[in-house]
N, C-alpha and C. Protein backbone atom coordinates (compact mmCIF):
# COMPACT_ATOMS: atom_id res chain seq x y z
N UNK A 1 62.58 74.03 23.84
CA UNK A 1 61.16 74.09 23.55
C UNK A 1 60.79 72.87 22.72
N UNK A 2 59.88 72.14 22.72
CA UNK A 2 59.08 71.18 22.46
C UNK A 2 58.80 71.16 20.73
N UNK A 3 59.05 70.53 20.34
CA UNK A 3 57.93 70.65 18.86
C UNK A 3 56.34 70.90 19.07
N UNK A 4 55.72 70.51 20.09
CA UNK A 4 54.27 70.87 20.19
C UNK A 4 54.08 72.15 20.44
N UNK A 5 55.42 72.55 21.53
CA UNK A 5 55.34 73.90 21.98
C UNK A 5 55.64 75.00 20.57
N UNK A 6 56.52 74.70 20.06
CA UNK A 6 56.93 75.61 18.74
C UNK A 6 55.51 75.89 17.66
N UNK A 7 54.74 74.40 17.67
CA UNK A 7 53.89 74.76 16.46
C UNK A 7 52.61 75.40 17.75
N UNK A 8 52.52 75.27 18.50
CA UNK A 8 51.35 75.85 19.60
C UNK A 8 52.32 77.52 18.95
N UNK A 9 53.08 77.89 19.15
CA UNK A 9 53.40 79.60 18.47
C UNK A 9 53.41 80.11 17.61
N UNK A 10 53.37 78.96 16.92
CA UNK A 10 53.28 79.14 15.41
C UNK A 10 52.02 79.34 14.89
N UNK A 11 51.17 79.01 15.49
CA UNK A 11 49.30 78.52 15.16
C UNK A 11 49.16 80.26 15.89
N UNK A 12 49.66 81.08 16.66
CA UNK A 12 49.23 82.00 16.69
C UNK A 12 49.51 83.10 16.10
N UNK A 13 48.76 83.99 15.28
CA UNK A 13 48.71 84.82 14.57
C UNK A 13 47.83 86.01 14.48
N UNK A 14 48.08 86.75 13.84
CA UNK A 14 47.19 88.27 13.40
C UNK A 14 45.69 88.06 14.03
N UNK A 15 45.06 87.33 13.43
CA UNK A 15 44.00 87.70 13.49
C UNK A 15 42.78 86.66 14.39
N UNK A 16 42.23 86.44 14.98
CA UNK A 16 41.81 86.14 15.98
C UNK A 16 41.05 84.40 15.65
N UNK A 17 40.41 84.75 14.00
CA UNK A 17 40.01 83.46 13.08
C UNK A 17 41.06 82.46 13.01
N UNK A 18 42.07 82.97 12.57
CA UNK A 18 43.43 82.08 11.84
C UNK A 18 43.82 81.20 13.53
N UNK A 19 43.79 82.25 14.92
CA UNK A 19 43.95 81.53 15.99
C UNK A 19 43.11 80.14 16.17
N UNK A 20 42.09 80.78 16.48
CA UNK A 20 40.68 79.99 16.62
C UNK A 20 40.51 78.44 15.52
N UNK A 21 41.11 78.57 14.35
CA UNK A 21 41.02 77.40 13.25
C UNK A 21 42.44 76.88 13.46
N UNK A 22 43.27 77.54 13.67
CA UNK A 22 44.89 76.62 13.44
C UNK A 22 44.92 75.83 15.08
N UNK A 23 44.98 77.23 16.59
CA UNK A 23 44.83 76.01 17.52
C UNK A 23 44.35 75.49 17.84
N UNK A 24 43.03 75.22 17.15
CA UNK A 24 41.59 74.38 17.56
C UNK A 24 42.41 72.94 16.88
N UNK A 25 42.90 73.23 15.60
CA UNK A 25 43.35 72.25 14.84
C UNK A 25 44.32 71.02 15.32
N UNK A 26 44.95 72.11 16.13
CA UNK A 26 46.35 71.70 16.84
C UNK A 26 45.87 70.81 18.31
N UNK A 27 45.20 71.17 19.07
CA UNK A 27 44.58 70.37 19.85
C UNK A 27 43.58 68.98 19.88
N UNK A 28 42.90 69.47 18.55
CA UNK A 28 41.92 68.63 18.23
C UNK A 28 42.03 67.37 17.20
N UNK A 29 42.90 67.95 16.34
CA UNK A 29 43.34 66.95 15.12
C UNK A 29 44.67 66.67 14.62
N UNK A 30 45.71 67.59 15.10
CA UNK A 30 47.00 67.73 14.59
C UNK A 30 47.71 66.00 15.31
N UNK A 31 47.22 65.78 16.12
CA UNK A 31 47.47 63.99 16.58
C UNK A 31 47.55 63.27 15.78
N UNK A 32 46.39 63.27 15.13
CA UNK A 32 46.19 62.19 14.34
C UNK A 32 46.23 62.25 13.23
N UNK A 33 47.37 62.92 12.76
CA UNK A 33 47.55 62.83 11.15
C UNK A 33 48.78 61.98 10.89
N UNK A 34 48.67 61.66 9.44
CA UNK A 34 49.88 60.82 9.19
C UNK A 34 51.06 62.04 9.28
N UNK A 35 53.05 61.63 9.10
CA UNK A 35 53.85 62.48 8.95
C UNK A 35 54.04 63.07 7.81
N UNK A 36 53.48 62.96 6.69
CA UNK A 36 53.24 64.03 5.32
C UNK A 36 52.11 64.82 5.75
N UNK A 37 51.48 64.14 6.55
CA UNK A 37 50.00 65.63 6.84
C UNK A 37 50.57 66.10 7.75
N UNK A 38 51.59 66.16 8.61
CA UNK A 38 51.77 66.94 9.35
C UNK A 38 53.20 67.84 9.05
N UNK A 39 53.64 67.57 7.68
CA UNK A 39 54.41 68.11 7.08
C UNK A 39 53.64 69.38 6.13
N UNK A 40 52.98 68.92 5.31
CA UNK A 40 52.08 69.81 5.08
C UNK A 40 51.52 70.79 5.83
N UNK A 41 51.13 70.49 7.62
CA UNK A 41 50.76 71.64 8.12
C UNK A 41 51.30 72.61 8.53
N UNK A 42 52.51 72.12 8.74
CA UNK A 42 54.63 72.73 9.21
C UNK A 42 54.40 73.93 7.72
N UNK A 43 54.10 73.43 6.95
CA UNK A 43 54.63 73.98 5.63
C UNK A 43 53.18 75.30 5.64
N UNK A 44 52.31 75.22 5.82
CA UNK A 44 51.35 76.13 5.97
C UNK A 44 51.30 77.22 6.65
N UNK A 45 51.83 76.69 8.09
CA UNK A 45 52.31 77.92 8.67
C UNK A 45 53.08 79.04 8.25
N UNK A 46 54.03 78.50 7.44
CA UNK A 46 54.80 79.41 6.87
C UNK A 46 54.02 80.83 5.67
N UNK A 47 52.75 80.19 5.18
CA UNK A 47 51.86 80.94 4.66
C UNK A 47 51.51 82.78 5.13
N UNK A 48 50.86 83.17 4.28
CA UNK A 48 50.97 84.61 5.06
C UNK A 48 49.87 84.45 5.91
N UNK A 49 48.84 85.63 7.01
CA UNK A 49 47.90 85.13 7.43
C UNK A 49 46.52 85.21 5.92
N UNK A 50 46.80 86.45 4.74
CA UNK A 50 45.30 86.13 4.01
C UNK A 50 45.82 84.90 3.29
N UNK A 51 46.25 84.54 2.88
CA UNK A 51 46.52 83.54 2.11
C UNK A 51 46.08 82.75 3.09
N UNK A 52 46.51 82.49 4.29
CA UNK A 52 45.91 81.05 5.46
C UNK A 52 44.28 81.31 5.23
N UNK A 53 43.85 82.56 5.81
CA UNK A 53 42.23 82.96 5.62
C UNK A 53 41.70 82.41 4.92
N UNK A 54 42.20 82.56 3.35
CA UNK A 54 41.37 82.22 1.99
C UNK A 54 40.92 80.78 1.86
N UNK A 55 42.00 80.56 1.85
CA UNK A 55 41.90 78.86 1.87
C UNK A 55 41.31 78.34 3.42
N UNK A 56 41.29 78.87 4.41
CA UNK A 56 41.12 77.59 4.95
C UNK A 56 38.91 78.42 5.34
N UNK A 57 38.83 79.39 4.64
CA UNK A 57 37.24 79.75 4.60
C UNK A 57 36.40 79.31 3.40
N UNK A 58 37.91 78.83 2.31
CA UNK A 58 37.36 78.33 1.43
C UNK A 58 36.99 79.04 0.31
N UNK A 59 37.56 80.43 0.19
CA UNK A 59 37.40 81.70 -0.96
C UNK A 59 38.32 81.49 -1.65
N UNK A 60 38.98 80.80 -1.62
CA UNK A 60 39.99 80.05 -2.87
C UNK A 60 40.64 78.85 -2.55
N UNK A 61 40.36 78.18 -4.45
CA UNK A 61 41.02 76.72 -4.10
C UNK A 61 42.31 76.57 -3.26
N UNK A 62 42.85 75.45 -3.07
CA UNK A 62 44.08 75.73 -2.28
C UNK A 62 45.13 75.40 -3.80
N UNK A 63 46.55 76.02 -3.57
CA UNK A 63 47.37 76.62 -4.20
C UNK A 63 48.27 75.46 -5.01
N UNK A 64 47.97 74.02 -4.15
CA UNK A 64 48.29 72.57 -4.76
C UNK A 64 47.33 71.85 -3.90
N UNK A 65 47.33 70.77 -4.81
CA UNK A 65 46.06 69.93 -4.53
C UNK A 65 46.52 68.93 -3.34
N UNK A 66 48.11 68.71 -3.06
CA UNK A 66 48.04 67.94 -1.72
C UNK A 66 47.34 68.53 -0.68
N UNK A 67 47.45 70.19 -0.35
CA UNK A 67 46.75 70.55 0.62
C UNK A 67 45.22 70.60 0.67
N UNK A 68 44.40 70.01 -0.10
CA UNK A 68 43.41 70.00 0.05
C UNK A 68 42.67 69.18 0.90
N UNK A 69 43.18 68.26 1.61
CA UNK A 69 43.11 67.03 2.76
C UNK A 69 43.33 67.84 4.09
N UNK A 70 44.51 68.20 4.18
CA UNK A 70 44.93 68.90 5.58
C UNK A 70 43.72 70.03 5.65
N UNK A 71 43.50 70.90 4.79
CA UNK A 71 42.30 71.85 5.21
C UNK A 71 41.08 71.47 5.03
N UNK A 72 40.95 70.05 4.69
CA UNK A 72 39.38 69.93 5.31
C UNK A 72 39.50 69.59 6.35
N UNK A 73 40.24 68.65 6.83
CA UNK A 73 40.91 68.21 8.53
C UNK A 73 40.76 69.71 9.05
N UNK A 74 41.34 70.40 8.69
CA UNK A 74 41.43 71.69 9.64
C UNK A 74 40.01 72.33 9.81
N UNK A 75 39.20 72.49 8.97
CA UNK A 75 37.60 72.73 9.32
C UNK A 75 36.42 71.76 9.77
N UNK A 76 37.34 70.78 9.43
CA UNK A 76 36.76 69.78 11.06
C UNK A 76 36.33 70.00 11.88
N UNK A 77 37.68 70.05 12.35
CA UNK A 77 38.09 70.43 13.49
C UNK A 77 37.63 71.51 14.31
N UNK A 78 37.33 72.54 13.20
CA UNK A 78 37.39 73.83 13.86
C UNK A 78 35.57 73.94 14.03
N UNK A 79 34.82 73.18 13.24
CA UNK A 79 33.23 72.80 13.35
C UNK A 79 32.58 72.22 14.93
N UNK A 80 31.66 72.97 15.21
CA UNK A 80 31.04 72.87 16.48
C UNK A 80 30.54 71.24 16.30
């Protein structure tokens, strides 16, 4: 299996939002990040899904301040 393919399974989860924002992310922006932002997003996944929720709706700061780059990228992305 692929690394694109692994994080494409990984981006899916519980709840239908966390889908909708992580593989929107993954299609749309996960290209073009540098390899620490895309280390950072490896590392997110691992997150629970409310903890992913909070932060990436923005109901709490994020938990260290490197990730605060990757989740605005990620609501980018996920913006009509």
């Amino acid at each position: 299996m692929s690394e694109r393919a692994r994080l494409a399974w990984r981006c899916r989860r519980g709840m239908l939002e966390l889908d909708l924002l992580l593989g929107g992310f993954l299609d749309r922006g996960y290209d073009g990040l540098k390899e620490h932002q895309r280390q950072l997003f490896r590392e997110m996944l691992d997150w629970s899904d409310q903890e992913l929720l909070v932060q990436l709706l923005g109901q709490q700061a994020p938990r260290d301040g490197e990730y605060v780059e990757i989740i605005a990228a990620i609501r980018r992305a996920a913006a009509p």
